[in-house]
Protein backbone atom coordinates (compact mmCIF):
# COMPACT_ATOMS: atom_id res chain seq x y z
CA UNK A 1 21.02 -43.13 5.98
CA UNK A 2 20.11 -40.66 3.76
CA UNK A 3 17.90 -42.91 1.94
CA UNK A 4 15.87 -42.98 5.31
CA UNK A 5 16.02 -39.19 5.86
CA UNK A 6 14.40 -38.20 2.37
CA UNK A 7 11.68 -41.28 3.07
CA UNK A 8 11.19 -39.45 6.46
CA UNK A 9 10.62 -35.84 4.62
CA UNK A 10 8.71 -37.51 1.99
CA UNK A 11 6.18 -39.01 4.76
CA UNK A 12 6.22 -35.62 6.94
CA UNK A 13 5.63 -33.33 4.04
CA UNK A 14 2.73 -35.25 3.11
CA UNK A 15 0.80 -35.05 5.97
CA UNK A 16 1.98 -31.41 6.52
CA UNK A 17 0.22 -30.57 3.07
CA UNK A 18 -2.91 -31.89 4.70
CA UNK A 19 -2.90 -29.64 7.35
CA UNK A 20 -4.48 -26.12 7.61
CA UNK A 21 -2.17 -23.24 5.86
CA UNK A 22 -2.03 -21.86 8.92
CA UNK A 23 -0.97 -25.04 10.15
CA UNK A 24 2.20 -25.66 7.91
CA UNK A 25 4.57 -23.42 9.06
CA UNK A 26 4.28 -24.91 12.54
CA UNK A 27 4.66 -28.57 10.98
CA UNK A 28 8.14 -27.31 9.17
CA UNK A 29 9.72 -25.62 12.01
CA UNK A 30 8.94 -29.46 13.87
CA UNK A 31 10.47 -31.14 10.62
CA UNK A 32 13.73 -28.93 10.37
CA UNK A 33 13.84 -29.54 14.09
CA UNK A 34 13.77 -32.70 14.20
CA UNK A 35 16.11 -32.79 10.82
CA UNK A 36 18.74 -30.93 12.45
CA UNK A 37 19.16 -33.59 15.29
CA UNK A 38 19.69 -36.47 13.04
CA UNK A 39 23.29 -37.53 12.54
CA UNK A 40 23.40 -37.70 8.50
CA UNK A 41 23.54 -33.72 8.71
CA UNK A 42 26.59 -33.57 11.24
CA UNK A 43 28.67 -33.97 7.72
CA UNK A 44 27.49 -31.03 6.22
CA UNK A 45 27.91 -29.16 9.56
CA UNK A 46 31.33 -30.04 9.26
CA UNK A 47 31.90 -29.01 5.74
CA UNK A 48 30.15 -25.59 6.45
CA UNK A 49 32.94 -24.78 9.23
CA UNK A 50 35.44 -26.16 7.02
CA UNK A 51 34.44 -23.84 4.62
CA UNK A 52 34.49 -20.95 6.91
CA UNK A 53 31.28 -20.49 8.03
CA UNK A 54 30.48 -19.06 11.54
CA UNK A 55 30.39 -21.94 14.38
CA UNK A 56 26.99 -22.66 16.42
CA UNK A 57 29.19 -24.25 19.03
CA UNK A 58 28.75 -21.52 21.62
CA UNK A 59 25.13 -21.83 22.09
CA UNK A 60 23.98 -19.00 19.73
CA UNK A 61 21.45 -20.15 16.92
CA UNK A 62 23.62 -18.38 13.84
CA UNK A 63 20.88 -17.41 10.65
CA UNK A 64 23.66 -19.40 8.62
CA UNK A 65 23.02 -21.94 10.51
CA UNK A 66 22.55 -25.58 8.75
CA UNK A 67 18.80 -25.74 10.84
CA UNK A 68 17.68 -22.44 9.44
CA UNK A 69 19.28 -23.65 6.20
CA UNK A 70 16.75 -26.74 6.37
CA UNK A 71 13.74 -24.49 7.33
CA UNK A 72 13.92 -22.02 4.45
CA UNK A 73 14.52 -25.05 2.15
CA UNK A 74 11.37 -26.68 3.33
CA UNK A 75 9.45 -23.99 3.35
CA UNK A 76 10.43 -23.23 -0.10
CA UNK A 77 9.80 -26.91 -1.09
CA UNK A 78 6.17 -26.98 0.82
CA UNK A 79 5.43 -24.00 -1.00
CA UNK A 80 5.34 -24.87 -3.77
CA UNK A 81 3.83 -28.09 -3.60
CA UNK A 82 0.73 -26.66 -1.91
CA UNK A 83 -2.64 -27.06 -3.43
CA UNK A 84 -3.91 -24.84 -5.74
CA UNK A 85 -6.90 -25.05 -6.50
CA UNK A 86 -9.83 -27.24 -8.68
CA UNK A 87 -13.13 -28.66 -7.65
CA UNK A 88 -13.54 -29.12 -4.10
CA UNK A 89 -9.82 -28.42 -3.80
CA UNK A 90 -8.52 -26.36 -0.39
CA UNK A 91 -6.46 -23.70 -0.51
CA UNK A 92 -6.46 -20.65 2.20
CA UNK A 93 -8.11 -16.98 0.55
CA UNK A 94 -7.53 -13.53 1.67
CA UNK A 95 -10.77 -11.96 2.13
CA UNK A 96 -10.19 -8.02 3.35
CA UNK A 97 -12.98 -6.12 4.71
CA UNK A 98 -16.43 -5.38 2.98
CA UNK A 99 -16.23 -1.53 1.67
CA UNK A 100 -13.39 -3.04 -0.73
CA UNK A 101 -12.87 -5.82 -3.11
CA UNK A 102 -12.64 -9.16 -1.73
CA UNK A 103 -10.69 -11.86 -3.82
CA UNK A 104 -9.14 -15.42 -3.48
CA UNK A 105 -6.03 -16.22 -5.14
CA UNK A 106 -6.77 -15.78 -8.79
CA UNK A 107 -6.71 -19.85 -9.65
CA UNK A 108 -3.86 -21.05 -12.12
CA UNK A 109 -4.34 -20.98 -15.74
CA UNK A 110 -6.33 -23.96 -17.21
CA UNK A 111 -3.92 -26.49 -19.04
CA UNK A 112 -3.70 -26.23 -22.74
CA UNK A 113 -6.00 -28.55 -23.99
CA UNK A 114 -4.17 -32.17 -25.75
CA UNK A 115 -4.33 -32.05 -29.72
CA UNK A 116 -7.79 -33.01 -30.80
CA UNK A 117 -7.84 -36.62 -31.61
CA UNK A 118 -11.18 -38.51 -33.11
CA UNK A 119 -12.20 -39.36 -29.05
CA UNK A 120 -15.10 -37.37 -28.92
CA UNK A 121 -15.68 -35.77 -25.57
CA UNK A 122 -19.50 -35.01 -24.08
CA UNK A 123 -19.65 -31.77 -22.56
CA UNK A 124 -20.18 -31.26 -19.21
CA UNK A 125 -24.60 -31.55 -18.21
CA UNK A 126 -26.16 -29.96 -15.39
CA UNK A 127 -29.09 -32.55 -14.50
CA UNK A 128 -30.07 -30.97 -10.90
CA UNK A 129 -29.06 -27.39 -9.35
CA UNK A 130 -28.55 -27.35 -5.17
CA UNK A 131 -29.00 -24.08 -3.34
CA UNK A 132 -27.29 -23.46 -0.32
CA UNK A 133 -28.12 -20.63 1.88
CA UNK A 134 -26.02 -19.79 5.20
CA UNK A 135 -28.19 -17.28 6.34
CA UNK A 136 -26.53 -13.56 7.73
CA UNK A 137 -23.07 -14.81 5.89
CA UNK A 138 -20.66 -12.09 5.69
CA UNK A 139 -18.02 -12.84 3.47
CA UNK A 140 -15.24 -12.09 5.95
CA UNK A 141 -16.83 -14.82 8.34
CA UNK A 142 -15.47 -17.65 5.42
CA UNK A 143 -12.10 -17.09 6.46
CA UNK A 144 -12.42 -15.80 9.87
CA UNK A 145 -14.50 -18.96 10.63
CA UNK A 146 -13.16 -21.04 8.86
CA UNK A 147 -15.64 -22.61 6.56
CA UNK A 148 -12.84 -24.79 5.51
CA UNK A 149 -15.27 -27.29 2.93
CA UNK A 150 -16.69 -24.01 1.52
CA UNK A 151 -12.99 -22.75 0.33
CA UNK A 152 -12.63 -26.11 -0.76
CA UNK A 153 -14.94 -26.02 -3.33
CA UNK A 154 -14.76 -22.55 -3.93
CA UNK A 155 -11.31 -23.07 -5.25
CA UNK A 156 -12.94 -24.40 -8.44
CA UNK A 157 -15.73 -22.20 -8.81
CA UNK A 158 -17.21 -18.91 -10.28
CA UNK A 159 -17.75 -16.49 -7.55
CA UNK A 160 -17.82 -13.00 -5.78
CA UNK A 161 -17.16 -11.92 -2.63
CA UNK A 162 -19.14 -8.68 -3.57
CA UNK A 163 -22.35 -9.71 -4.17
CA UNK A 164 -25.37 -7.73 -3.35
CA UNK A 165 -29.17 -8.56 -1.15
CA UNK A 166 -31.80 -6.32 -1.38
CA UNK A 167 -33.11 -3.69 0.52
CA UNK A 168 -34.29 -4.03 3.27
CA UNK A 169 -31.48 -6.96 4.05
CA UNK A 170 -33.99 -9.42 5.75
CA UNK A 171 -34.33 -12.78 6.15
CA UNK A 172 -37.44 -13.47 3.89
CA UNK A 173 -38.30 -10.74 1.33
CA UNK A 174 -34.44 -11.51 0.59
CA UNK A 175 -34.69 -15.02 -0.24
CA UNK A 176 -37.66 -14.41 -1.54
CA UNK A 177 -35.95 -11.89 -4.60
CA UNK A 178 -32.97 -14.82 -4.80
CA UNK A 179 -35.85 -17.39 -5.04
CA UNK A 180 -38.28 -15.12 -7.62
CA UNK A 181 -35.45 -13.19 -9.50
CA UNK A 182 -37.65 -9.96 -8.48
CA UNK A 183 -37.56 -7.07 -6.13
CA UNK A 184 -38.85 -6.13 -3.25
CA UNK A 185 -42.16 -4.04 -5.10
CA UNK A 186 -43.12 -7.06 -7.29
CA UNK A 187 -43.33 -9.92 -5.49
CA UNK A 188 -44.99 -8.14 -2.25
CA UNK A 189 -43.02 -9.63 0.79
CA UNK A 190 -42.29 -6.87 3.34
CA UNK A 191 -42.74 -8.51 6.50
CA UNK A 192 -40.03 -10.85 8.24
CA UNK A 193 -41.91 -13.27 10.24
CA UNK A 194 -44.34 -16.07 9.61
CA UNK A 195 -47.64 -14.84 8.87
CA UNK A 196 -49.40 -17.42 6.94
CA UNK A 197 -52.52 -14.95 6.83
CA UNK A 198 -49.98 -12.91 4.36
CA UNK A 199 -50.22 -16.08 1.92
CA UNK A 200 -47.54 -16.45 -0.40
CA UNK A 201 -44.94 -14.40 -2.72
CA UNK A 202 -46.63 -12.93 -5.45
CA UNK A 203 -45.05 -13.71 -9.06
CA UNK A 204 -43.53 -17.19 -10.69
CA UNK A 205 -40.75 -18.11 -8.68
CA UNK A 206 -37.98 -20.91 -9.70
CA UNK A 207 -40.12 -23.62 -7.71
CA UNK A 208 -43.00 -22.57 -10.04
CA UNK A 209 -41.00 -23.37 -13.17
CA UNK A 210 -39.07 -26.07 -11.97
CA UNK A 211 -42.00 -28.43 -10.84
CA UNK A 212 -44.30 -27.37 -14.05
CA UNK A 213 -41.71 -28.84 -15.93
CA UNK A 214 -42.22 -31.64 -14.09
CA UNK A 215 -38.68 -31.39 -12.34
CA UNK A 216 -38.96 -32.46 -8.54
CA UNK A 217 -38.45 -29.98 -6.09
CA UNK A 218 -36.89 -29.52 -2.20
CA UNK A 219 -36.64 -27.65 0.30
CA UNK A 220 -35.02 -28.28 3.49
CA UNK A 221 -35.45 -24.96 5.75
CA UNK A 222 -34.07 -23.64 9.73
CA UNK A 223 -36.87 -21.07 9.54
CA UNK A 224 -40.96 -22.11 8.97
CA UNK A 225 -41.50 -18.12 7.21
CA UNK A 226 -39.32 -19.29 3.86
CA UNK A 227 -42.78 -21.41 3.04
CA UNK A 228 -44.23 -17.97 2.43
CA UNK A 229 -41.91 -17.66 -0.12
CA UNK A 230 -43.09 -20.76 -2.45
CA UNK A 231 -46.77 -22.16 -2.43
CA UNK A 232 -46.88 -25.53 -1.11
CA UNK A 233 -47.96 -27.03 -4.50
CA UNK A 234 -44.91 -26.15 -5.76
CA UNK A 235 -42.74 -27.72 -3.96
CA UNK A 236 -42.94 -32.11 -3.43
CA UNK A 237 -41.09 -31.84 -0.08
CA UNK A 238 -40.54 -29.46 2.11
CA UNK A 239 -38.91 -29.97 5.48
CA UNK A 240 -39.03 -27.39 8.34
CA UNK A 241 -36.31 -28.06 10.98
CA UNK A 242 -36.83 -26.03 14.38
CA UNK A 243 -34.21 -23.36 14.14
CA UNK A 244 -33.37 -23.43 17.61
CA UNK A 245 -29.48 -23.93 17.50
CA UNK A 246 -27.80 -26.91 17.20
CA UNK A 247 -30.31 -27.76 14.13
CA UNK A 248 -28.10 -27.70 11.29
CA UNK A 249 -26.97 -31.24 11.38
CA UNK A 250 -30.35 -32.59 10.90
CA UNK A 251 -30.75 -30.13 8.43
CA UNK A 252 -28.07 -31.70 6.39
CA UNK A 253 -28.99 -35.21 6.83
CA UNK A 254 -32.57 -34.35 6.12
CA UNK A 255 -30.98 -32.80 2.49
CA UNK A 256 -28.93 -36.04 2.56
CA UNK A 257 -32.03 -38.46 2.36
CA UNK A 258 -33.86 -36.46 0.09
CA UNK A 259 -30.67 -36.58 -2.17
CA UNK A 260 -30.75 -40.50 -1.83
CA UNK A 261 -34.95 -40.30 -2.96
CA UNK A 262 -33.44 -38.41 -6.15
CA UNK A 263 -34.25 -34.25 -7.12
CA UNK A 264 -34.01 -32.14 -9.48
CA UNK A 265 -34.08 -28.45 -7.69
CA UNK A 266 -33.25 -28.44 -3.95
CA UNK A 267 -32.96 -25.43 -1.68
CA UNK A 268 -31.03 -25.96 1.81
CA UNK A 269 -30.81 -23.05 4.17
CA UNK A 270 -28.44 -23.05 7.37
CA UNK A 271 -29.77 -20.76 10.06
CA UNK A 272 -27.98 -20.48 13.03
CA UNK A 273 -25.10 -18.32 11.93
CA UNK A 274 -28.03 -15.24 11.96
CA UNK A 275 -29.56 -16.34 15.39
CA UNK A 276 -25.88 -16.49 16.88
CA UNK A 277 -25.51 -13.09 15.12
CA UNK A 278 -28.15 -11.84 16.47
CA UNK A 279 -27.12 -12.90 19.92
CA UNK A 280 -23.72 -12.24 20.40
CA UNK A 281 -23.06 -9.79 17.45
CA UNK A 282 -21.67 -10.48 13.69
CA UNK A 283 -18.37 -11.42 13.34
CA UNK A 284 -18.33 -12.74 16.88
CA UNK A 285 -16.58 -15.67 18.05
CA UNK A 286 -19.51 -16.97 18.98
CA UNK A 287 -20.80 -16.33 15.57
CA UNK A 288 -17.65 -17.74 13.63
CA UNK A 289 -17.89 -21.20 15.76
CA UNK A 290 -21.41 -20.83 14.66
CA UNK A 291 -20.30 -20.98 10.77
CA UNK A 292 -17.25 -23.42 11.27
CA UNK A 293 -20.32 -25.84 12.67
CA UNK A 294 -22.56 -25.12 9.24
CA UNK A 295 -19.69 -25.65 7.27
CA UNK A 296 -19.18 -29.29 8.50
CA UNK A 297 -22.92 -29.59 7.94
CA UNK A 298 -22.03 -28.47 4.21
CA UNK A 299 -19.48 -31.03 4.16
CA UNK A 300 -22.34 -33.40 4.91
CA UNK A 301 -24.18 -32.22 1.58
CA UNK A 302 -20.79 -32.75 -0.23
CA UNK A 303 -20.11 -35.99 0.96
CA UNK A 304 -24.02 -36.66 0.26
CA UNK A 305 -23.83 -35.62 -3.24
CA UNK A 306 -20.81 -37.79 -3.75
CA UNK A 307 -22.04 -40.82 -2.31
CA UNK A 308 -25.48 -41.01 -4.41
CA UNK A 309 -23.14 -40.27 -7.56
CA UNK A 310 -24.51 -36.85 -7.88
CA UNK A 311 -21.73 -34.91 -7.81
CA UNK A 312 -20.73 -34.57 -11.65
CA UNK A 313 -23.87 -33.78 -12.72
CA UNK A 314 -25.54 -31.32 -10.08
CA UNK A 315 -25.17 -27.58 -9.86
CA UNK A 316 -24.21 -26.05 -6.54
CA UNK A 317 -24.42 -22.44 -6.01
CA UNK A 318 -23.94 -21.17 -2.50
CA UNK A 319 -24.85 -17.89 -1.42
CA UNK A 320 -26.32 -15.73 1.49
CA UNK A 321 -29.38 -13.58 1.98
CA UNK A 322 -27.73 -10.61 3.70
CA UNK A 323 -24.85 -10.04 5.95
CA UNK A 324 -24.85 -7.63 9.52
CA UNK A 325 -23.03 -5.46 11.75
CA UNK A 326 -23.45 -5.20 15.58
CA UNK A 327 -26.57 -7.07 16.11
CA UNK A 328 -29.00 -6.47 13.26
CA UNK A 329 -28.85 -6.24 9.58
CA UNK A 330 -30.87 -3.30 8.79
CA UNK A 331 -29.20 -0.63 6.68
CA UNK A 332 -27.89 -0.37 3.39
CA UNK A 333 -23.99 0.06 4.59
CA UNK A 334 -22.14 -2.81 2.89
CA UNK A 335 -21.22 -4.66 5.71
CA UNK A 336 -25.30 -5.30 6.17
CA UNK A 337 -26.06 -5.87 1.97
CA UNK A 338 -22.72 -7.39 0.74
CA UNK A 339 -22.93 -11.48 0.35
CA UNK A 340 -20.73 -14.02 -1.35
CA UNK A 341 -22.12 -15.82 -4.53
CA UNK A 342 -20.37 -18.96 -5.12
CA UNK A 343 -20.96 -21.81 -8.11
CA UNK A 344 -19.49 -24.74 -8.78
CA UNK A 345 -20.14 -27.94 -10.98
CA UNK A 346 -19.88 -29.17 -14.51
CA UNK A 347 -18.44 -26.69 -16.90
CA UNK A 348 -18.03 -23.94 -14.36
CA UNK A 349 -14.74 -22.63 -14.99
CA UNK A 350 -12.85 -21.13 -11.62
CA UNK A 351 -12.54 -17.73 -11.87
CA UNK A 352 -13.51 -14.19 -10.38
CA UNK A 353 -16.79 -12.94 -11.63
CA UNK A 354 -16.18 -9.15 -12.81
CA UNK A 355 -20.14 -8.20 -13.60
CA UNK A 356 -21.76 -7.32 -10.38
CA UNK A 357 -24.56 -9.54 -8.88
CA UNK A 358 -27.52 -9.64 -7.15
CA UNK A 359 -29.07 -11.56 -5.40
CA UNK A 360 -31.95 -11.41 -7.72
CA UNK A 361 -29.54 -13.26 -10.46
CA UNK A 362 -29.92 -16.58 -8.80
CA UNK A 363 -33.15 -17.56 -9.85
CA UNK A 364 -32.72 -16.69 -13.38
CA UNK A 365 -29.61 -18.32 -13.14
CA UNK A 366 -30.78 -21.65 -11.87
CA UNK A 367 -33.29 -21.36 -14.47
CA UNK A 368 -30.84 -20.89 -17.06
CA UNK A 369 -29.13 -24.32 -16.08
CA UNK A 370 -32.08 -26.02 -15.75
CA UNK A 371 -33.18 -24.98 -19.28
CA UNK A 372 -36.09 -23.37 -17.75
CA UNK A 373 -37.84 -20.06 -19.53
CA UNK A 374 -37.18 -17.21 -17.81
CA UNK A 375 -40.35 -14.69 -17.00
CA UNK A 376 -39.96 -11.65 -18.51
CA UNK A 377 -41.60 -9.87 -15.03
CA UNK A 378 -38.07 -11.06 -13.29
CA UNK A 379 -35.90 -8.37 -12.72
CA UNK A 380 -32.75 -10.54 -11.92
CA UNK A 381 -30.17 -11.60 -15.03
CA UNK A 382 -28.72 -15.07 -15.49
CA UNK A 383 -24.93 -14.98 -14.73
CA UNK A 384 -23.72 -16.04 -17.81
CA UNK A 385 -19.70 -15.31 -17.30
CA UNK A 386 -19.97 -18.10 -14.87
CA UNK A 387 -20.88 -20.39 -17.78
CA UNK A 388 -17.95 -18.71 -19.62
CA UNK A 389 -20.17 -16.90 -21.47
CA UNK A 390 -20.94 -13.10 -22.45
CA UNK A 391 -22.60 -11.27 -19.69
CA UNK A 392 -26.33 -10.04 -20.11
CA UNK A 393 -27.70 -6.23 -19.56
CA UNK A 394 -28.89 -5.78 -16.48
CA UNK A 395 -32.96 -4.71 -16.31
CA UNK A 396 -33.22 -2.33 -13.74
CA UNK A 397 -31.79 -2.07 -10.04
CA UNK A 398 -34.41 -2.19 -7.14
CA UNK A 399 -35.46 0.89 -5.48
């Protein structure tokens, strides 16, 4: 008998630590429910009132009571058992609300390393870098969502929660400082819509470097004005998906192919959480369902990178290119300008970034793991504490 009943706990607690965390503490009050019921316990019911121990025989649910006794041990056990963290590893964050810090769970302390034998270990290469863009992503929205496959690999990353866009927080001169390391004044891009008679971003932008190096580039877009950001002949594919919602599927599996033709730099932008936003208002449940749908469509680039054999060799970083309030993202109140800046692959160890960054740093940083030069003219810094290195000086902030 009791052989069965730990077999039964061992099965249960299993799939409970596969649920949702806010799903576990519904799956142990069914275990020590269903625990309680089961005659191997009657015995220790019995030595409890022997003992002298209130009896439960009237009807009233004592807090001594052998069911509450399984609970808390459960609970206890499940706890502690829980995920922690690592690369794409799950584990629920507490994100609290943009005008103050926003962490997740400091990760657990790397192992100390095995005594060095005369196995000589390669370190870790970054052969491609993928961007991710969900465009208007708060960082409260990752939680509130939830963008469960984003925590996932967040859990092994470098990131911050506090990350900051330009101003004016739009859609395009935005991504076009993350994509140029510059601001605003440099690279010329003040309008928001597509204007092809505007031409193209002025300056060397990552796309510039990467594919005169001879790397091959991609970009998979939910909005036809990010080709303003990049000329064409910089770029070997680009892929326009109508943003009209309900496009971010194809949007993956368009990322997906490209993956299987082989890249080097590839840029993937989600759009539909800033329409919905737009719509119905940020932080809206509308606009959360909108997120929890890109974040399956993330999953998709995951699983993607995974099955071409990508996925311990390519950079991800995953960012935003503004956040919003209401309906609209235009002032410089931090609940329109803060993002989240997330990286994860080889060598990136999982920790809190504590230097600021801008969105400006991602270039520079891409270029930095790319082994790219860097163009003096960019005002954005690599983020070197996410390659567990010293940070650099920052240039200058935008005006």
């Amino acid at each position: 008998m009791i052989q069965k009943m730990f077999k039964y706990y061992y099965v249960i607690a299993r799939r409970a630590l596969a649920l949702r965390a806010e799903a576990i503490s519904h799956a142990m009050m069914e275990i020590a429910y269903s625990a309680s019921t089961m005659s191997g316990w009657v015995s220790i019911r019995r030595k409890k009132q022997e003992r002298g121990y209130p009896s439960t025989s009237s009807g009233h649910r004592s807090t001594t009571s052998p069911r509450n006794d399984i609970r808390l041990l459960l609970f206890f056990l499940l706890s502690s058992c829980a995920p922690s963290g690592g690369l794409w590893g799950y584990a629920p964050i507490t994100v609290a609300p943009t005008s103050t810090v926003m962490e997740w769970p400091t990760p657990l302390p790397t192992l100390t390393p095995a005594p060095a034998t005369e196995t000589l270990i390669s370190t870790p290469i970054i052969e491609r870098v993928l961007l991710v863009t969900f465009d208007g992503l708060r960082p409260e929205a990752i939680n509130q969502a939830p963008m469960d496959n984003l925590i996932y690999m967040a859990r092994g990353s470098s990131y911050t929660l506090n990350a900051k866009t330009i101003f004016p927080p739009w859609t395009l001169p935005a991504h076009t400082s993350m994509l140029d390391g510059m601001c605003q004044s440099k690279h010329g891009v003040t309008w928001n819509e597509y204007i092809p008679e505007n031409g193209y971003a002025v300056g060397t932008d990552i796309f510039d470097l990467a594919h005169a190096a001879g790397l091959k580039t991609v970009m998979v877009v939910g909005k036809e004005k990010l080709r303003q950001v990049t000329e064409p002949a910089s770029t070997d594919v680009f892929i326009f998906k109508d943003h009209s919602i309900g496009e971010d599927p194809a949007i993956a599996k368009s990322a997906v192919q490209e993956m299987k033709n082989g890249f080097d730099l590839m840029f993937v932008h989600f759009p539909n959480g800033d329409i919905v936003g737009h719509e119905s208002g940020w932080l809206s449940k509308r606009q959360l369902t909108a997120y929890h749908e890109e974040d399956i469509a993330f999953k998709t680039l995951l699983d993607g990178l995974v099955a071409n054999q990508l996925e311990r060799t390519t950079l991800v970083i995953v960012t935003s290119d503004h956040g919003g309030q209401g309906t609209n993202h235009i002032t410089r109140q931090a609940e329109d300008m803060t993002i989240p800046w997330i990286m994860a692959g080889p060598g990136i160890p999982a920790k809190l970034l504590t230097t600021p960054v801008n969105i400006m740093d991602t270039a520079p940083t891409i270029a930095y793991a790319l082994n790219l030069p860097i163009p003096l003219e960019w005002d954005g810094v690599v983020v070197k504490e996410a390659f567990g290195l010293e940070p650099e000086t920052r240039k200058s902030a935008c005006q």
